[in-house]
C-alpha atoms as a PDB file:
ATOM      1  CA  UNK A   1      30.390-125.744 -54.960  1.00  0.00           C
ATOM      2  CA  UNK A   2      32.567-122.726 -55.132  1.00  0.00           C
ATOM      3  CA  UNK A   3      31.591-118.980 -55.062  1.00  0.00           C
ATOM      4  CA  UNK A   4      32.547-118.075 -58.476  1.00  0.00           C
ATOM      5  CA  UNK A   5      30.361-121.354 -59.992  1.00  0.00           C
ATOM      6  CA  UNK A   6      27.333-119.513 -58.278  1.00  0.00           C
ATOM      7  CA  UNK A   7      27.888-116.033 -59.170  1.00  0.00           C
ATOM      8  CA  UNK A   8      29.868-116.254 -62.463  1.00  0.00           C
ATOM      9  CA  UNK A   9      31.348-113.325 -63.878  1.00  0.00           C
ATOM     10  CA  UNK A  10      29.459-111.174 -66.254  1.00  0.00           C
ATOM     11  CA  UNK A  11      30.477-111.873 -70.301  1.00  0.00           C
ATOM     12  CA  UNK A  12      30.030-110.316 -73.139  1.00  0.00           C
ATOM     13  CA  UNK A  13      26.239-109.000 -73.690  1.00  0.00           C
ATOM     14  CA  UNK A  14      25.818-109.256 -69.743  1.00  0.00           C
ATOM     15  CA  UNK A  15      29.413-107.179 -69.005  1.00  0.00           C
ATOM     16  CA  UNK A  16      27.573-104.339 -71.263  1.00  0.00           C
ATOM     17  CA  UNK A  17      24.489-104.568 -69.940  1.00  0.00           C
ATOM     18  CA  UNK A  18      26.038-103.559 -66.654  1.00  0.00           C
ATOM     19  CA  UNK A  19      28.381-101.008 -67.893  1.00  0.00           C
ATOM     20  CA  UNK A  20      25.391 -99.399 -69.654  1.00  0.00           C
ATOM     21  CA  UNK A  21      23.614 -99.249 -66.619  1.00  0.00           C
ATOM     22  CA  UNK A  22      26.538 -97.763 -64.790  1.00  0.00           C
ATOM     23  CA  UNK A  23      26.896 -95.142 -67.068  1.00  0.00           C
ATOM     24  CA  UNK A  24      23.342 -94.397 -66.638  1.00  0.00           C
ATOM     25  CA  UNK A  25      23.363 -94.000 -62.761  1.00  0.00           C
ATOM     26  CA  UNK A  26      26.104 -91.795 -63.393  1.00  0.00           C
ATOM     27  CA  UNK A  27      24.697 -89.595 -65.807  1.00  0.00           C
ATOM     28  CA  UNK A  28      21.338 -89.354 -63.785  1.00  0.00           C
ATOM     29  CA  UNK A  29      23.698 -88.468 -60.375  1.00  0.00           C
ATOM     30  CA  UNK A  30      25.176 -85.720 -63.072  1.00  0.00           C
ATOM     31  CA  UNK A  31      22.351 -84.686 -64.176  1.00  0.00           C
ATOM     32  CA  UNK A  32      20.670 -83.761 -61.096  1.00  0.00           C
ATOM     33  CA  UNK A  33      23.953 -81.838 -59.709  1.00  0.00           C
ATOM     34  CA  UNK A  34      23.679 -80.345 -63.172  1.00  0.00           C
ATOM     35  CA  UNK A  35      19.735 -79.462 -62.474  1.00  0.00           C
ATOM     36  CA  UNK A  36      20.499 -78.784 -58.631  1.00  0.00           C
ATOM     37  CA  UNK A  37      23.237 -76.092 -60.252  1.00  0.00           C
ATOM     38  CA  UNK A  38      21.009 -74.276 -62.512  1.00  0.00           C
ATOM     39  CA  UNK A  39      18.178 -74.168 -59.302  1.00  0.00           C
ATOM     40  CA  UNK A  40      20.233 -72.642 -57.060  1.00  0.00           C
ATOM     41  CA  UNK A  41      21.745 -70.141 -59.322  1.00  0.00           C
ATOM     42  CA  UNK A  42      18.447 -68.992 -60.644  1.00  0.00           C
ATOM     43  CA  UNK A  43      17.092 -68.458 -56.891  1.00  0.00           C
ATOM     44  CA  UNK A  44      20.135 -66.661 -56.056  1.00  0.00           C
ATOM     45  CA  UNK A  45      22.082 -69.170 -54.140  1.00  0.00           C
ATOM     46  CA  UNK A  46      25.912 -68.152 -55.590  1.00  0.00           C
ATOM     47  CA  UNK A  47      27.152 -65.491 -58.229  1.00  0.00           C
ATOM     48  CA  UNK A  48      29.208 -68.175 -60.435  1.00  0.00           C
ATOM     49  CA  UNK A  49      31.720 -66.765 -62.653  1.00  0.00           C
ATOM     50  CA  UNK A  50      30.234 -63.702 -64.370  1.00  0.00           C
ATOM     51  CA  UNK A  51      29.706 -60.599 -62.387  1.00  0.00           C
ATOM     52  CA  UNK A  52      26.466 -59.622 -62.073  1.00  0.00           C
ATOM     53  CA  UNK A  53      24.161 -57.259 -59.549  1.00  0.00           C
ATOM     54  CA  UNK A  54      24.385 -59.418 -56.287  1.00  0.00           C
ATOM     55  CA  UNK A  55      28.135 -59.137 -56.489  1.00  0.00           C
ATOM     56  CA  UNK A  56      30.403 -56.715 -53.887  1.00  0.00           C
ATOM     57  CA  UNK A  57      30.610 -52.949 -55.596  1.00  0.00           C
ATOM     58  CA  UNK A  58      32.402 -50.058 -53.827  1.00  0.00           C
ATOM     59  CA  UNK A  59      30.202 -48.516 -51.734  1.00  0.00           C
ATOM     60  CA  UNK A  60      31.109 -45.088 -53.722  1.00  0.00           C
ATOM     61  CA  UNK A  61      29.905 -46.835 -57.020  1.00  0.00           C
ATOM     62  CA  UNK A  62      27.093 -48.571 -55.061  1.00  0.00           C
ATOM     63  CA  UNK A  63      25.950 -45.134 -54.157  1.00  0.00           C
ATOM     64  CA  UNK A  64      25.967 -43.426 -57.542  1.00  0.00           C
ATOM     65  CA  UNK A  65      24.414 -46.098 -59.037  1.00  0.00           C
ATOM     66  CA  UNK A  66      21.605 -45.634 -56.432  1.00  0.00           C
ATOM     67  CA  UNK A  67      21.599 -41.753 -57.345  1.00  0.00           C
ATOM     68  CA  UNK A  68      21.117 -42.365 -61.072  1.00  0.00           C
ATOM     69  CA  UNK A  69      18.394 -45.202 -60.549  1.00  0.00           C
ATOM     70  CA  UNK A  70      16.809 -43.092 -58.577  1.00  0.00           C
ATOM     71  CA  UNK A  71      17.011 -39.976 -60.177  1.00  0.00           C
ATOM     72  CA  UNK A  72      18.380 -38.087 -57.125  1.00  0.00           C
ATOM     73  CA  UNK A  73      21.404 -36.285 -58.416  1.00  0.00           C
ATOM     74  CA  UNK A  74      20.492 -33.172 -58.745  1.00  0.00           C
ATOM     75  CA  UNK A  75      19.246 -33.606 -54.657  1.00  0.00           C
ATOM     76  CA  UNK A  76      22.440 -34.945 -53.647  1.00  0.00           C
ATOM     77  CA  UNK A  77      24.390 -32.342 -56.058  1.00  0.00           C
ATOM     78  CA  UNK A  78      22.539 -29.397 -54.066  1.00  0.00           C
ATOM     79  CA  UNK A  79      22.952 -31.063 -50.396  1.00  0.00           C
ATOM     80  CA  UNK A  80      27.212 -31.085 -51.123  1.00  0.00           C
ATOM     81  CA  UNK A  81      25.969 -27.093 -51.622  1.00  0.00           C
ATOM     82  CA  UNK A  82      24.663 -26.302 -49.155  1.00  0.00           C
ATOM     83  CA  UNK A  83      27.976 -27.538 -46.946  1.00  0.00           C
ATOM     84  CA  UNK A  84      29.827 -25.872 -49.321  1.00  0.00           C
ATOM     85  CA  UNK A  85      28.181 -22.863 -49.474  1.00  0.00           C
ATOM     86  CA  UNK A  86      31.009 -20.621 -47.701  1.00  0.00           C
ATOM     87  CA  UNK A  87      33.688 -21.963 -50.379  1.00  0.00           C
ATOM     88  CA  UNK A  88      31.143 -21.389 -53.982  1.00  0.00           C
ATOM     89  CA  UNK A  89      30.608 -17.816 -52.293  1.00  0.00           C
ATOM     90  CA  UNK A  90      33.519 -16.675 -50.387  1.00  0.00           C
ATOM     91  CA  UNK A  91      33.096 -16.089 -46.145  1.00  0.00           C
ATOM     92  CA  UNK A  92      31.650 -12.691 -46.549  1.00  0.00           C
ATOM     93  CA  UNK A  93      28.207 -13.956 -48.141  1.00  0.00           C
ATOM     94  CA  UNK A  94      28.509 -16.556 -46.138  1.00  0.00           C
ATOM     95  CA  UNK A  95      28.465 -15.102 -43.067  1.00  0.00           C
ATOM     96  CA  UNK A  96      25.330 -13.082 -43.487  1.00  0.00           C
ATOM     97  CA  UNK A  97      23.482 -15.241 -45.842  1.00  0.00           C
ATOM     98  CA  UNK A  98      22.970 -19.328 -45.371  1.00  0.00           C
ATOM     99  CA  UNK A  99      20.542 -21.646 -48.101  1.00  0.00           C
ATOM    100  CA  UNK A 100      17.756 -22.676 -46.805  1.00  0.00           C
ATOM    101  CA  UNK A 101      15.822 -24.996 -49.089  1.00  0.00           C
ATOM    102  CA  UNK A 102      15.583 -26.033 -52.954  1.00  0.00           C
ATOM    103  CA  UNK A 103      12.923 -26.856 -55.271  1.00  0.00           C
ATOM    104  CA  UNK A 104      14.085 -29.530 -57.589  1.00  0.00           C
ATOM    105  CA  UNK A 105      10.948 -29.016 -59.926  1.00  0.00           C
ATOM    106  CA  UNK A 106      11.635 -25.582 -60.327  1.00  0.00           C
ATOM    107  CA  UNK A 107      15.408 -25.804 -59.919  1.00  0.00           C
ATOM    108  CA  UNK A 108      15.377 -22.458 -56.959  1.00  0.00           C
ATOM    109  CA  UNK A 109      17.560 -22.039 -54.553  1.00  0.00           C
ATOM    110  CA  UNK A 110      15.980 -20.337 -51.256  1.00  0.00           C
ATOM    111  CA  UNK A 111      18.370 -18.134 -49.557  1.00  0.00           C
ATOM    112  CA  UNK A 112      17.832 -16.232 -46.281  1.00  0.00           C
ATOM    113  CA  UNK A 113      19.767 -13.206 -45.479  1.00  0.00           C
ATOM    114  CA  UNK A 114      20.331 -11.668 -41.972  1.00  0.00           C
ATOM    115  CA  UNK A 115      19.665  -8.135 -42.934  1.00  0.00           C
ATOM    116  CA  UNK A 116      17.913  -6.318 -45.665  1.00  0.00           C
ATOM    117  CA  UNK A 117      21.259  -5.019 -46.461  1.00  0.00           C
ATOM    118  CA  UNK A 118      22.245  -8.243 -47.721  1.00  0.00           C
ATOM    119  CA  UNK A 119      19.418  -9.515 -49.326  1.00  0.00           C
ATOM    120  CA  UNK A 120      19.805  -6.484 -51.266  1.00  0.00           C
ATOM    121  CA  UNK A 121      22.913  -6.855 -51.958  1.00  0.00           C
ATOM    122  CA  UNK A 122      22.494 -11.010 -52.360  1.00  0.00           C
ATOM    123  CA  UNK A 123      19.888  -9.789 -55.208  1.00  0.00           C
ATOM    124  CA  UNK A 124      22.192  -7.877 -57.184  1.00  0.00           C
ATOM    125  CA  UNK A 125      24.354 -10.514 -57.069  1.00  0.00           C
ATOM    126  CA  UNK A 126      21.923 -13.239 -58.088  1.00  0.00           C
ATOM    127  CA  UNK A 127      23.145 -13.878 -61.338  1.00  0.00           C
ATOM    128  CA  UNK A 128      26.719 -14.389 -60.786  1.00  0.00           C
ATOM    129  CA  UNK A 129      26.146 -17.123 -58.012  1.00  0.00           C
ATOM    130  CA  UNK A 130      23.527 -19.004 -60.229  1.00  0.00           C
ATOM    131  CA  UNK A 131      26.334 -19.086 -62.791  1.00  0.00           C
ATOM    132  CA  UNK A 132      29.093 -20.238 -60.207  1.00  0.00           C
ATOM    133  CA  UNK A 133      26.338 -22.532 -58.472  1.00  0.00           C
ATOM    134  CA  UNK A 134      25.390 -23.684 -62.529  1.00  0.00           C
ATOM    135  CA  UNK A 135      29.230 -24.163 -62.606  1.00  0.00           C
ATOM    136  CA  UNK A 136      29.764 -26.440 -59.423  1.00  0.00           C
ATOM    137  CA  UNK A 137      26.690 -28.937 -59.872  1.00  0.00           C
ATOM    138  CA  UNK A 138      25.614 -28.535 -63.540  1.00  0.00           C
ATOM    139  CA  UNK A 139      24.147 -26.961 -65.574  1.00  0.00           C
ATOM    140  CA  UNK A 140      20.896 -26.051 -65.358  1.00  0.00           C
ATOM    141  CA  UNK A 141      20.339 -27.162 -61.796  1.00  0.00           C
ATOM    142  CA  UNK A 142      19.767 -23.223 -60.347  1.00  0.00           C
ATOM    143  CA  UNK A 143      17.639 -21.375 -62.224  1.00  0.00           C
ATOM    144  CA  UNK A 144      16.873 -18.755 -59.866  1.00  0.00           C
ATOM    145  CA  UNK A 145      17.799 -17.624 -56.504  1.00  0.00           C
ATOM    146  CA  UNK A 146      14.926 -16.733 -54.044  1.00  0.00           C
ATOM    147  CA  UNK A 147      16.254 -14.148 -51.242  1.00  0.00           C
ATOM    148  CA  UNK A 148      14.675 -13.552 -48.337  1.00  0.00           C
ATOM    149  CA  UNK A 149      15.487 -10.961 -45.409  1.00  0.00           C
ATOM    150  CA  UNK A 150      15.577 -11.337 -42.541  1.00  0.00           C
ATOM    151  CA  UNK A 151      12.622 -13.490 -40.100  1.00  0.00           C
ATOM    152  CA  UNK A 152      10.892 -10.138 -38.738  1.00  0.00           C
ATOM    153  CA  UNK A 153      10.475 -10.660 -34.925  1.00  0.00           C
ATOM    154  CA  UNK A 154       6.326 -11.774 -33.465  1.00  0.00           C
ATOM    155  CA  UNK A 155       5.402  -8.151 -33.140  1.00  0.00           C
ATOM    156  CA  UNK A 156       3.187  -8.479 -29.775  1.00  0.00           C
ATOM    157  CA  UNK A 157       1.049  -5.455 -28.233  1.00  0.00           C
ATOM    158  CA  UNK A 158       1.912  -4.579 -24.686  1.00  0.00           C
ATOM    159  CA  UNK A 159       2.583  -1.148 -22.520  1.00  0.00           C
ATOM    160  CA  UNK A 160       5.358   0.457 -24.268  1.00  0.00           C
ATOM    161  CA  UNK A 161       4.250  -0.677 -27.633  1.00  0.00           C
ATOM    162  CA  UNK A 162       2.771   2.258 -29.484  1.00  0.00           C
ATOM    163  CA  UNK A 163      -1.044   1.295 -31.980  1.00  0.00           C
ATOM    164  CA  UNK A 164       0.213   1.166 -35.168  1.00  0.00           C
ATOM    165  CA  UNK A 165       3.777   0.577 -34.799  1.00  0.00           C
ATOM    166  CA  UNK A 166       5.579  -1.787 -37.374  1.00  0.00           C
ATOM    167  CA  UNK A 167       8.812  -1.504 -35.652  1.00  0.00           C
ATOM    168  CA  UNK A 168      12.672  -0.858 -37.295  1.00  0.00           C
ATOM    169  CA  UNK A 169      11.752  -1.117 -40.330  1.00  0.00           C
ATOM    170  CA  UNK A 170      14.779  -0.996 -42.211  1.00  0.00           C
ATOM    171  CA  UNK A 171      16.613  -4.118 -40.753  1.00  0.00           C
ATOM    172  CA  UNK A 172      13.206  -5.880 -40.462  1.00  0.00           C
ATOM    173  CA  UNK A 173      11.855  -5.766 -44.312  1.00  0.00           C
END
């Protein structure tokens, strides 16, 4: 008996019944690719073809979006300030007077001068540098300047110290 009188091939109903199921396997093997697809893009696997956050940003974008989300701005506006500070207020202030801290809450800008002479003259001058300072980071970010004078030396007591001495008091004060 030949092959082909065994096995004969598949006819009408049977010839569908075999293509349907076929089509089935391949739609299941689909499916799952389909399912295995939507798994590994939910976990995070691949971006596909829409941008989204876990794509590659500039690292200048990827740090001002960090500034806004965190609400730093202000911080980081006041940090470029304080290596600016000798080209907002020229290399005379500069030289005599250097920022030393900022409140964010308060918006104040801490400023130590190396003589009294130039806190004085730092005070006058208070409301023209919150303007240009208002000017170069925003406004409203300096409210007020603090000045302080200069760090008065630890006045100690020994033998040619007289009782009751404060000192040179007018570059100390």
């Amino acid at each position: 008996m030949s092959e082909s009188a065994e096995h004969p091939e598949p006819t009408g109903a049977d010839l569908a019944r075999s293509a349907l199921r076929a089509a089935r396997a391949q739609a299941r093997t689909r499916g799952e690719q389909v399912r295995e697809k939507r798994e590994a893009k939910r976990h995070g696997l691949r971006s596909g073809a829409r941008s989204d956050g876990r794509d590659p940003v500039p690292l200048g974008a990827a740090l001002n979006r960090l500034l806004t989300e965190r609400g730093w701005e202000s911080s980081a506006a006041v940090g470029g300030v304080m290596g600016r500070w000798p080209q907002i207020v020229g290399p005379d202030i500069a030289a005599h007077c250097t920022p030393t801290a900022y409140d964010d809450e308060a918006a104040v800008l801490t400023v130590q001068c190396d003589s009294t002479a130039w806190a004085t003259q730092l005070r006058w001058l208070a409301r023209q540098l919150v303007a240009r300072l208002n000017h170069e980071l925003g406004h409203g970010t300096v409210r007020t300047i603090k000045v302080l004078g200069p760090a008065a030396p630890v006045r100690g007591y020994g033998r040619l110290r007289a009782p009751g001495s404060k000192g040179p008091g007018d570059t100390w004060g």
